[in-house]
PDB file of N, CA and C in Angstrom:
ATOM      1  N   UNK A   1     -14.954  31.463  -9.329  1.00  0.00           N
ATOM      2  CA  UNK A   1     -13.650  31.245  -8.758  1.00  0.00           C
ATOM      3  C   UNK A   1     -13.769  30.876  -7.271  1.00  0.00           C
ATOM      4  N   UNK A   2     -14.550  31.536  -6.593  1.00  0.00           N
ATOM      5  CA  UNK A   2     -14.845  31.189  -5.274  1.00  0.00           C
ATOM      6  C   UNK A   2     -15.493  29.706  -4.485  1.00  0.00           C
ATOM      7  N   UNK A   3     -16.120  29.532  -5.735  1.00  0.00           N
ATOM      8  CA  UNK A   3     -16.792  28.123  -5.571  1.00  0.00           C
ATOM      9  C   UNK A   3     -15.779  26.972  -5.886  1.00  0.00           C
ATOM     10  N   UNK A   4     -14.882  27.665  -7.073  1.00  0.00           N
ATOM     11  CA  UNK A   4     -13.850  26.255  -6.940  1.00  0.00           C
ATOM     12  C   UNK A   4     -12.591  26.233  -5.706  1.00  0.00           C
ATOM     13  N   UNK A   5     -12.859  27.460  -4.891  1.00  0.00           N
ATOM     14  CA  UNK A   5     -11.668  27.604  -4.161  1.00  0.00           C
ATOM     15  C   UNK A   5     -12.531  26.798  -2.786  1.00  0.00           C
ATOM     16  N   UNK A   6     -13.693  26.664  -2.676  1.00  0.00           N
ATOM     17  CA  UNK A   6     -14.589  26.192  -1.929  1.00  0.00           C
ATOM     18  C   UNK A   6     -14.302  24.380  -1.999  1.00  0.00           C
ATOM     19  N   UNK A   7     -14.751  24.085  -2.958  1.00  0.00           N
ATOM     20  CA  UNK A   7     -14.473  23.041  -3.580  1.00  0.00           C
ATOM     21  C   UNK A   7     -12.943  22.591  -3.558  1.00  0.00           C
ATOM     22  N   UNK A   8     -11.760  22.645  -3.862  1.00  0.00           N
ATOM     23  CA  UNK A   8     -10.642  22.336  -3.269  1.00  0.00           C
ATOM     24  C   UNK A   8     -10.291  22.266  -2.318  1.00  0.00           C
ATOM     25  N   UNK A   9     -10.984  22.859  -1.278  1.00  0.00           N
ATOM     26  CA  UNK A   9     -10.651  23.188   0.110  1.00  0.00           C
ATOM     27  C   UNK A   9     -11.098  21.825   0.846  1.00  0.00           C
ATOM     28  N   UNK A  10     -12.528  21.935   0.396  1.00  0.00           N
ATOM     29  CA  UNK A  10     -13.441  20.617   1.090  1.00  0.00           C
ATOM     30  C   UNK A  10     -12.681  19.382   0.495  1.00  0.00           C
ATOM     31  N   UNK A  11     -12.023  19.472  -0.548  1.00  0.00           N
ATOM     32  CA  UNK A  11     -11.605  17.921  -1.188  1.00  0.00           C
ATOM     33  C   UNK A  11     -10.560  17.741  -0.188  1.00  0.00           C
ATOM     34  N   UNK A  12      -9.746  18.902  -0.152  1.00  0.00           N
ATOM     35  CA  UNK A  12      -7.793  18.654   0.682  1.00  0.00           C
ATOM     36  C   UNK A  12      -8.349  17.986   1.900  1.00  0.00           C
ATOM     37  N   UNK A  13      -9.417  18.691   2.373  1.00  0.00           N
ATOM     38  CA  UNK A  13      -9.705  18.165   4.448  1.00  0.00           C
ATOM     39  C   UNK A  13     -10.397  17.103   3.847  1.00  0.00           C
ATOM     40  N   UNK A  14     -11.643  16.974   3.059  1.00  0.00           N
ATOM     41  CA  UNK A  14     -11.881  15.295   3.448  1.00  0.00           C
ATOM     42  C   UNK A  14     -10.903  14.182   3.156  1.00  0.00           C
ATOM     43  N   UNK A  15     -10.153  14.601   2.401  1.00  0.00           N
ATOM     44  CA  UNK A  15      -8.774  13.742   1.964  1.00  0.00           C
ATOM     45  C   UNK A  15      -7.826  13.528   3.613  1.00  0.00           C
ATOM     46  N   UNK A  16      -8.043  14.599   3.829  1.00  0.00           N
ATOM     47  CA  UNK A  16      -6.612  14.355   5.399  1.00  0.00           C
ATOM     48  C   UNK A  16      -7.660  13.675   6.368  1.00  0.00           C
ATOM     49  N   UNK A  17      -9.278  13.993   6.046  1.00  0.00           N
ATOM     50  CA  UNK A  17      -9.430  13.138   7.413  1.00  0.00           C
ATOM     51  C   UNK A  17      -9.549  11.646   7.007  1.00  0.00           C
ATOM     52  N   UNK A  18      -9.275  11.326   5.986  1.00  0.00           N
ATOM     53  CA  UNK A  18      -9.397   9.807   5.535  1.00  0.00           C
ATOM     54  C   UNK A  18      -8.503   9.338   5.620  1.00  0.00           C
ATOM     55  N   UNK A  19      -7.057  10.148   5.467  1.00  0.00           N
ATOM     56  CA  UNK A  19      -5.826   9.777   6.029  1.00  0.00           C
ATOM     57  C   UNK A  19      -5.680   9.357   7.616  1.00  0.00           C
ATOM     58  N   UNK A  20      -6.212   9.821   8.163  1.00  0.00           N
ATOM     59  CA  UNK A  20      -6.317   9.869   9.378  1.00  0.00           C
ATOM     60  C   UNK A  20      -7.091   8.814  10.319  1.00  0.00           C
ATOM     61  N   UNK A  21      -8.239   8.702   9.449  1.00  0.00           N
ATOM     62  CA  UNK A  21      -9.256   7.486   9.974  1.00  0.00           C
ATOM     63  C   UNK A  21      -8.378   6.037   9.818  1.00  0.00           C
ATOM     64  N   UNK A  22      -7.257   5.894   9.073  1.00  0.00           N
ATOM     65  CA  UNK A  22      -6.448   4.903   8.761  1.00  0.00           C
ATOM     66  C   UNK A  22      -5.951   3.925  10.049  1.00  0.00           C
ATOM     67  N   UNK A  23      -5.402   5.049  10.406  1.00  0.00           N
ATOM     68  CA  UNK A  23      -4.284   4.699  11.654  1.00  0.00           C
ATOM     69  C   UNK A  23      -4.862   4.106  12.823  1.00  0.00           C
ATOM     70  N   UNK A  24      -6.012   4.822  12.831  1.00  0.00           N
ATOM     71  CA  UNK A  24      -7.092   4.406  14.015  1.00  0.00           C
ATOM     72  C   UNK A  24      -7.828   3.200  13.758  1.00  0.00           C
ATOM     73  N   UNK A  25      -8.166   2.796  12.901  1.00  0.00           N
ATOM     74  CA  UNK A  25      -8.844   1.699  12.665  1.00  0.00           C
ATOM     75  C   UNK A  25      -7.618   0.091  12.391  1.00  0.00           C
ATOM     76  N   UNK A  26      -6.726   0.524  12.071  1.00  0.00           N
ATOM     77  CA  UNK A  26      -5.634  -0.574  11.929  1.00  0.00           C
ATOM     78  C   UNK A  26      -5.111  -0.811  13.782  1.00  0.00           C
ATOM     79  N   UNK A  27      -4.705   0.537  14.344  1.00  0.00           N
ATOM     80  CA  UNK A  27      -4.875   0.266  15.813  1.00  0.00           C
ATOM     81  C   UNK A  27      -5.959  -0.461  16.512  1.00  0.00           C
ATOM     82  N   UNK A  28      -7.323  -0.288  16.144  1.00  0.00           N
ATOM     83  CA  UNK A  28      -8.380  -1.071  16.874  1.00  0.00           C
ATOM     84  C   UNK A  28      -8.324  -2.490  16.564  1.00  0.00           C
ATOM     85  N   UNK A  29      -7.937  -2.545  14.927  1.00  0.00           N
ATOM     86  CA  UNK A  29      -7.625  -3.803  15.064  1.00  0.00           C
ATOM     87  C   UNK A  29      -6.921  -4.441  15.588  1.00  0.00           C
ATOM     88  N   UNK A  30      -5.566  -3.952  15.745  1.00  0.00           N
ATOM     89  CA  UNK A  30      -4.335  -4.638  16.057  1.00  0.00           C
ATOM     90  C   UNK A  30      -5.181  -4.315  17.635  1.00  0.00           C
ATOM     91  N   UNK A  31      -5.559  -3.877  18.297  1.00  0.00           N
ATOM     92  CA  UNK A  31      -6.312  -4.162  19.826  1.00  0.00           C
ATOM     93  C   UNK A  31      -7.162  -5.284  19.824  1.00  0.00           C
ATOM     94  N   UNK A  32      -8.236  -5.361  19.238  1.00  0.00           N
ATOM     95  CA  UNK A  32      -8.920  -6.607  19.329  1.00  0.00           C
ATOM     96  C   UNK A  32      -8.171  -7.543  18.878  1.00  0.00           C
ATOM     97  N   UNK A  33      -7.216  -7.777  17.995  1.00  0.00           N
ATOM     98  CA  UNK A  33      -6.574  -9.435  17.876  1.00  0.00           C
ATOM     99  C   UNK A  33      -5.696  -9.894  18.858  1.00  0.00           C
ATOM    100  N   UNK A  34      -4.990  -8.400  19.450  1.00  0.00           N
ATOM    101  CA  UNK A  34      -4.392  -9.090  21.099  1.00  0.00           C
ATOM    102  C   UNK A  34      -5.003  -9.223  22.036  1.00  0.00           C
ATOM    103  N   UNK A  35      -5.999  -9.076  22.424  1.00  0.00           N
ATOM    104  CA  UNK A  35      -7.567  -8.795  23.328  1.00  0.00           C
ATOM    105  C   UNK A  35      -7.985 -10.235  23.044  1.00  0.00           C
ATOM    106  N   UNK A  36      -8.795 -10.358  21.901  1.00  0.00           N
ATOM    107  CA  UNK A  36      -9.642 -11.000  22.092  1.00  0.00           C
ATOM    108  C   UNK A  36      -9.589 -11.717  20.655  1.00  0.00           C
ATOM    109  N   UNK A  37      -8.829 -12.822  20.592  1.00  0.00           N
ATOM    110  CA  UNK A  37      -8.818 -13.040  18.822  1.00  0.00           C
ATOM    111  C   UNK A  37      -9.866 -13.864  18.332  1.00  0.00           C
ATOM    112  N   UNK A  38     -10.016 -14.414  16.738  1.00  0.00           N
ATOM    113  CA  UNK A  38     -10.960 -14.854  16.826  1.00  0.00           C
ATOM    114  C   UNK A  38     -10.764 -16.466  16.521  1.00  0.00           C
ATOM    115  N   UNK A  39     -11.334 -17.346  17.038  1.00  0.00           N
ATOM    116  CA  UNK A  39     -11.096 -18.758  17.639  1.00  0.00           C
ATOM    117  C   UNK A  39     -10.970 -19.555  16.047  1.00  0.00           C
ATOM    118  N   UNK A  40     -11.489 -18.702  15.130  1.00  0.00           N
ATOM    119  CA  UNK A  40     -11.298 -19.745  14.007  1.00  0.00           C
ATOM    120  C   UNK A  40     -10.235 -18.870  13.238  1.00  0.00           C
ATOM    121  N   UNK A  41      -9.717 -20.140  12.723  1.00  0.00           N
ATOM    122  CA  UNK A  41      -8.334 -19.737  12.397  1.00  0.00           C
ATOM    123  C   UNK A  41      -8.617 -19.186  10.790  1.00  0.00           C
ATOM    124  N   UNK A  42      -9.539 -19.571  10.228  1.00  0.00           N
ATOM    125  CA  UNK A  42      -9.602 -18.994   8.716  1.00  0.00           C
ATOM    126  C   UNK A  42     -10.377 -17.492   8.692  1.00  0.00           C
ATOM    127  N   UNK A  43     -10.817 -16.827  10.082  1.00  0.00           N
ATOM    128  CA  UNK A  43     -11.726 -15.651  10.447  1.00  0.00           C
ATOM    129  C   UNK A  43     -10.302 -15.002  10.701  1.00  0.00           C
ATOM    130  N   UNK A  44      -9.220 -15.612  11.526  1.00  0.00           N
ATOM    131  CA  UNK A  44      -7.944 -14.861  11.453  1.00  0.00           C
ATOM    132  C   UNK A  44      -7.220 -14.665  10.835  1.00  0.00           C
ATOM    133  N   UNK A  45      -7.249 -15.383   9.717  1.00  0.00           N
ATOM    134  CA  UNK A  45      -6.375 -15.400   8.962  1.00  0.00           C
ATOM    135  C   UNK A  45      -7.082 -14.165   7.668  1.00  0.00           C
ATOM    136  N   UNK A  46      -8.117 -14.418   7.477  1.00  0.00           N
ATOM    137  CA  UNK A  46      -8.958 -13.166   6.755  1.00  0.00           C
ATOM    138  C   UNK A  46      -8.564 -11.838   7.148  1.00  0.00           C
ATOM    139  N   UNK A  47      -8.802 -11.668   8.722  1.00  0.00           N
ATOM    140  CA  UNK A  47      -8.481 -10.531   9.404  1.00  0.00           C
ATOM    141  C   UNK A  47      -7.296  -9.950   8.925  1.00  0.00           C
ATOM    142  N   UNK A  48      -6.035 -10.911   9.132  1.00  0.00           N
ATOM    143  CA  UNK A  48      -4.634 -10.257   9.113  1.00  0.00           C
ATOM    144  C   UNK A  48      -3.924 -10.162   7.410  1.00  0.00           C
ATOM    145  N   UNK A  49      -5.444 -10.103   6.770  1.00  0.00           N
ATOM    146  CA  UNK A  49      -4.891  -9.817   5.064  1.00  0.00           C
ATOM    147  C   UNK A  49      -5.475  -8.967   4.745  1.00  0.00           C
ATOM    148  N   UNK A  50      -6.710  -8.936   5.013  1.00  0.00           N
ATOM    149  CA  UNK A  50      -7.532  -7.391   5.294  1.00  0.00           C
ATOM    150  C   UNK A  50      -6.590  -6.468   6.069  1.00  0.00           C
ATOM    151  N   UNK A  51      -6.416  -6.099   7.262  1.00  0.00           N
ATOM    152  CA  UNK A  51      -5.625  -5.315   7.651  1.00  0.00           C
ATOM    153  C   UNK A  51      -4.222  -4.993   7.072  1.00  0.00           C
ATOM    154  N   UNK A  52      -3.289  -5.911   6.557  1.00  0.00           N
ATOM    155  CA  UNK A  52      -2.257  -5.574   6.066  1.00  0.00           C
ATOM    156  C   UNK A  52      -2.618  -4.768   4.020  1.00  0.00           C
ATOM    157  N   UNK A  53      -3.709  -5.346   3.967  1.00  0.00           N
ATOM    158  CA  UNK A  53      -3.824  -4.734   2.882  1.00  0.00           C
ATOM    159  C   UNK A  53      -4.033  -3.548   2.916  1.00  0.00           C
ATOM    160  N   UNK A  54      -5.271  -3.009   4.054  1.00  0.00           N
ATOM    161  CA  UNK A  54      -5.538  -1.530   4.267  1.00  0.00           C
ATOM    162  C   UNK A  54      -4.226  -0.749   4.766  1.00  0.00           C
ATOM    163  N   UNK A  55      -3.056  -1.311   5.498  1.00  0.00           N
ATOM    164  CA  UNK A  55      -2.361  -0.690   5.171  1.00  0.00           C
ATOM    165  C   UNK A  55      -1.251  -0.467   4.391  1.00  0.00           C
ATOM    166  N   UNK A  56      -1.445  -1.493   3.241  1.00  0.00           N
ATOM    167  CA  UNK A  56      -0.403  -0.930   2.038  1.00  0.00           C
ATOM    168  C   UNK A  56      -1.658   0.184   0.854  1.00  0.00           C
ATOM    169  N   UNK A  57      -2.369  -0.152   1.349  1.00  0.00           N
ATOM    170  CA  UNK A  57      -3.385   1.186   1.118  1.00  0.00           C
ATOM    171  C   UNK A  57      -3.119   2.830   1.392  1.00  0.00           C
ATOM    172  N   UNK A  58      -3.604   2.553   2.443  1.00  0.00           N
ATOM    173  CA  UNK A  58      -2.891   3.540   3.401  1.00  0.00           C
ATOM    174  C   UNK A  58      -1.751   4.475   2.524  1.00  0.00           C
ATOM    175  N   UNK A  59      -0.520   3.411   2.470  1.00  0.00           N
ATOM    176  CA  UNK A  59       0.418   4.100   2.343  1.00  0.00           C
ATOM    177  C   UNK A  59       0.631   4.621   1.070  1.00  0.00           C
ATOM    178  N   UNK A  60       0.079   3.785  -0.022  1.00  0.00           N
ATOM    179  CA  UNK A  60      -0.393   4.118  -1.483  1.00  0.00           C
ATOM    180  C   UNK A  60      -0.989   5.616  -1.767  1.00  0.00           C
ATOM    181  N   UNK A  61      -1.199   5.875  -0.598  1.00  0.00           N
ATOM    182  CA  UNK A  61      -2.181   7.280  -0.713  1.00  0.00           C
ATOM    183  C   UNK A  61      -3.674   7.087  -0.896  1.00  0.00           C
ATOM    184  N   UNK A  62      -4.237   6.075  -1.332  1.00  0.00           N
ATOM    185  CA  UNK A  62      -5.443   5.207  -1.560  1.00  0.00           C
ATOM    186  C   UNK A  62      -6.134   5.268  -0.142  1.00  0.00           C
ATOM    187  N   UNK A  63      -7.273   5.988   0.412  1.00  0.00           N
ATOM    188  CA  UNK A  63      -7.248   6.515   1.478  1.00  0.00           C
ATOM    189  C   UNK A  63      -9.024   5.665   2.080  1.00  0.00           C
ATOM    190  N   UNK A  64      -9.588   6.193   0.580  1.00  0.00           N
ATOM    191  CA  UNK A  64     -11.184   5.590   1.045  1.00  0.00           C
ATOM    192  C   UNK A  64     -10.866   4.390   0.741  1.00  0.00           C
ATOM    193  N   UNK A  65     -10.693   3.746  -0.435  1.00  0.00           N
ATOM    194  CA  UNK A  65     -10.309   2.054   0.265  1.00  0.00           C
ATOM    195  C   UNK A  65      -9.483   1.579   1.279  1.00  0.00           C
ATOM    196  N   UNK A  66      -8.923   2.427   1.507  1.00  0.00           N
ATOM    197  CA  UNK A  66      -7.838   1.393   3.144  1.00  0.00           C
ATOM    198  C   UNK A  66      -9.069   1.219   4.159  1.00  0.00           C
ATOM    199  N   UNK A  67     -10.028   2.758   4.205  1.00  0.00           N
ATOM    200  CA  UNK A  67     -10.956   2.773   5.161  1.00  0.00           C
ATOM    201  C   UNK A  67     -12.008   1.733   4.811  1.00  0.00           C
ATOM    202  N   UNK A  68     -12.166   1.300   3.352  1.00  0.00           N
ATOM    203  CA  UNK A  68     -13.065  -0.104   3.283  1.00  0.00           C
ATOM    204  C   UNK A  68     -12.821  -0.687   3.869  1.00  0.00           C
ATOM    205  N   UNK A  69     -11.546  -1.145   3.290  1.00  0.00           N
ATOM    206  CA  UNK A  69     -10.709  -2.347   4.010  1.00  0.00           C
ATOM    207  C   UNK A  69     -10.485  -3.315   5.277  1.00  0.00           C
ATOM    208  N   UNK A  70     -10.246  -1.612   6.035  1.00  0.00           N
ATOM    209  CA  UNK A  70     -10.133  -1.887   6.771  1.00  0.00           C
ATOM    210  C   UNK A  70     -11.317  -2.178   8.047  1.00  0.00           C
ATOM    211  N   UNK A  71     -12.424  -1.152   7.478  1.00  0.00           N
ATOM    212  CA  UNK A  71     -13.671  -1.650   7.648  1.00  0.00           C
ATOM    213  C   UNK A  71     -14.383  -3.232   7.380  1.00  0.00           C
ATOM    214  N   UNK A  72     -14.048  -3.575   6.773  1.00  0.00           N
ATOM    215  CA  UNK A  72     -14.369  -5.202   6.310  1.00  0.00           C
ATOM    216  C   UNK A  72     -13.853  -5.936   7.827  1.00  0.00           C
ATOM    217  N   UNK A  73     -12.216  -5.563   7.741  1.00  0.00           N
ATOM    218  CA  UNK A  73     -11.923  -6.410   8.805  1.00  0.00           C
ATOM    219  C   UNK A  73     -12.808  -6.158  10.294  1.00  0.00           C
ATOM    220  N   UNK A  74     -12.590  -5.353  10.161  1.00  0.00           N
ATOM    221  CA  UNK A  74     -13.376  -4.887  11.840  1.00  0.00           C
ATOM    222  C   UNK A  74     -14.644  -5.516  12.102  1.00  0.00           C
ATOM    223  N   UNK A  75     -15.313  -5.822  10.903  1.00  0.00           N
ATOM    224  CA  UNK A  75     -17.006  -6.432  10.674  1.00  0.00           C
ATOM    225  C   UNK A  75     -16.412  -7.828  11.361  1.00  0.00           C
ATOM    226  N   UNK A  76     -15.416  -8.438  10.624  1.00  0.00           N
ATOM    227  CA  UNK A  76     -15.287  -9.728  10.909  1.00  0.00           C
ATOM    228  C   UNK A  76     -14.931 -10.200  12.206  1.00  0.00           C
ATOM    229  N   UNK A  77     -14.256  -8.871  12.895  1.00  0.00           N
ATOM    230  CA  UNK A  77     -14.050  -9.239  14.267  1.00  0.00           C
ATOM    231  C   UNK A  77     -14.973  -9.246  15.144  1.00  0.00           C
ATOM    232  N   UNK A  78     -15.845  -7.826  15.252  1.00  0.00           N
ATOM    233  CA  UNK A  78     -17.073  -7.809  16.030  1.00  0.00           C
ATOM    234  C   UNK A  78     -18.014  -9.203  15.537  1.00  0.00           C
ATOM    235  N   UNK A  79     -18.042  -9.375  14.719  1.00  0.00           N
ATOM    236  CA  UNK A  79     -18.941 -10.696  14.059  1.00  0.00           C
ATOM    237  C   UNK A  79     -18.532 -12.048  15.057  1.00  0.00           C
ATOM    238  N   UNK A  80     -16.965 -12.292  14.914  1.00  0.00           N
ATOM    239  CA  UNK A  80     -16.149 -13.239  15.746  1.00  0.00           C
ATOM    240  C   UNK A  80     -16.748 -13.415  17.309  1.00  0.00           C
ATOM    241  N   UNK A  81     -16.833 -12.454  18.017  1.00  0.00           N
ATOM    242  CA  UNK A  81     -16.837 -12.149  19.725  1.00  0.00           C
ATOM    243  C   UNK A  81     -18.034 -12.859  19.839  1.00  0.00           C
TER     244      UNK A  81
END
């Protein structure tokens, strides 16, 4: 009993911090595309479907893919600079 109360516990927090990693990474993006965007228009246009997808992710409750997601985009920006 203790081990599954162990086990639920660790699932609820890694779940909220994946919720969490969301917000922050859609912010960095939305920073680097007003900063510094990227000069080709089909690298931007990638960007801003990736990001809007991670966050209808996001809001889905779908938590480790938004953080793919939204990870993908971020590759493409640092890649861009």
């Amino acid at each position: 009993m203790r081990r599954l109360a162990v086990f639920l516990t660790t699932a609820l927090l890694s779940t909220t911090l994946w919720a969490m990693h969301c917000p922050a990474d859609m912010a960095k993006i939305d920073a680097m595309l007003s900063s510094h965007p990227p000069s080709d228009a089909a690298v931007l246009a990638q960007v801003q479907k990736l990001r809007a997808e991670g966050e209808e992710l996001h809001k889905s409750g779908n938590h480790s893919k938004s953080v793919e997601v939204l990870g993908k985009a971020l590759q493409l920006l640092e890649a861009s600079e």
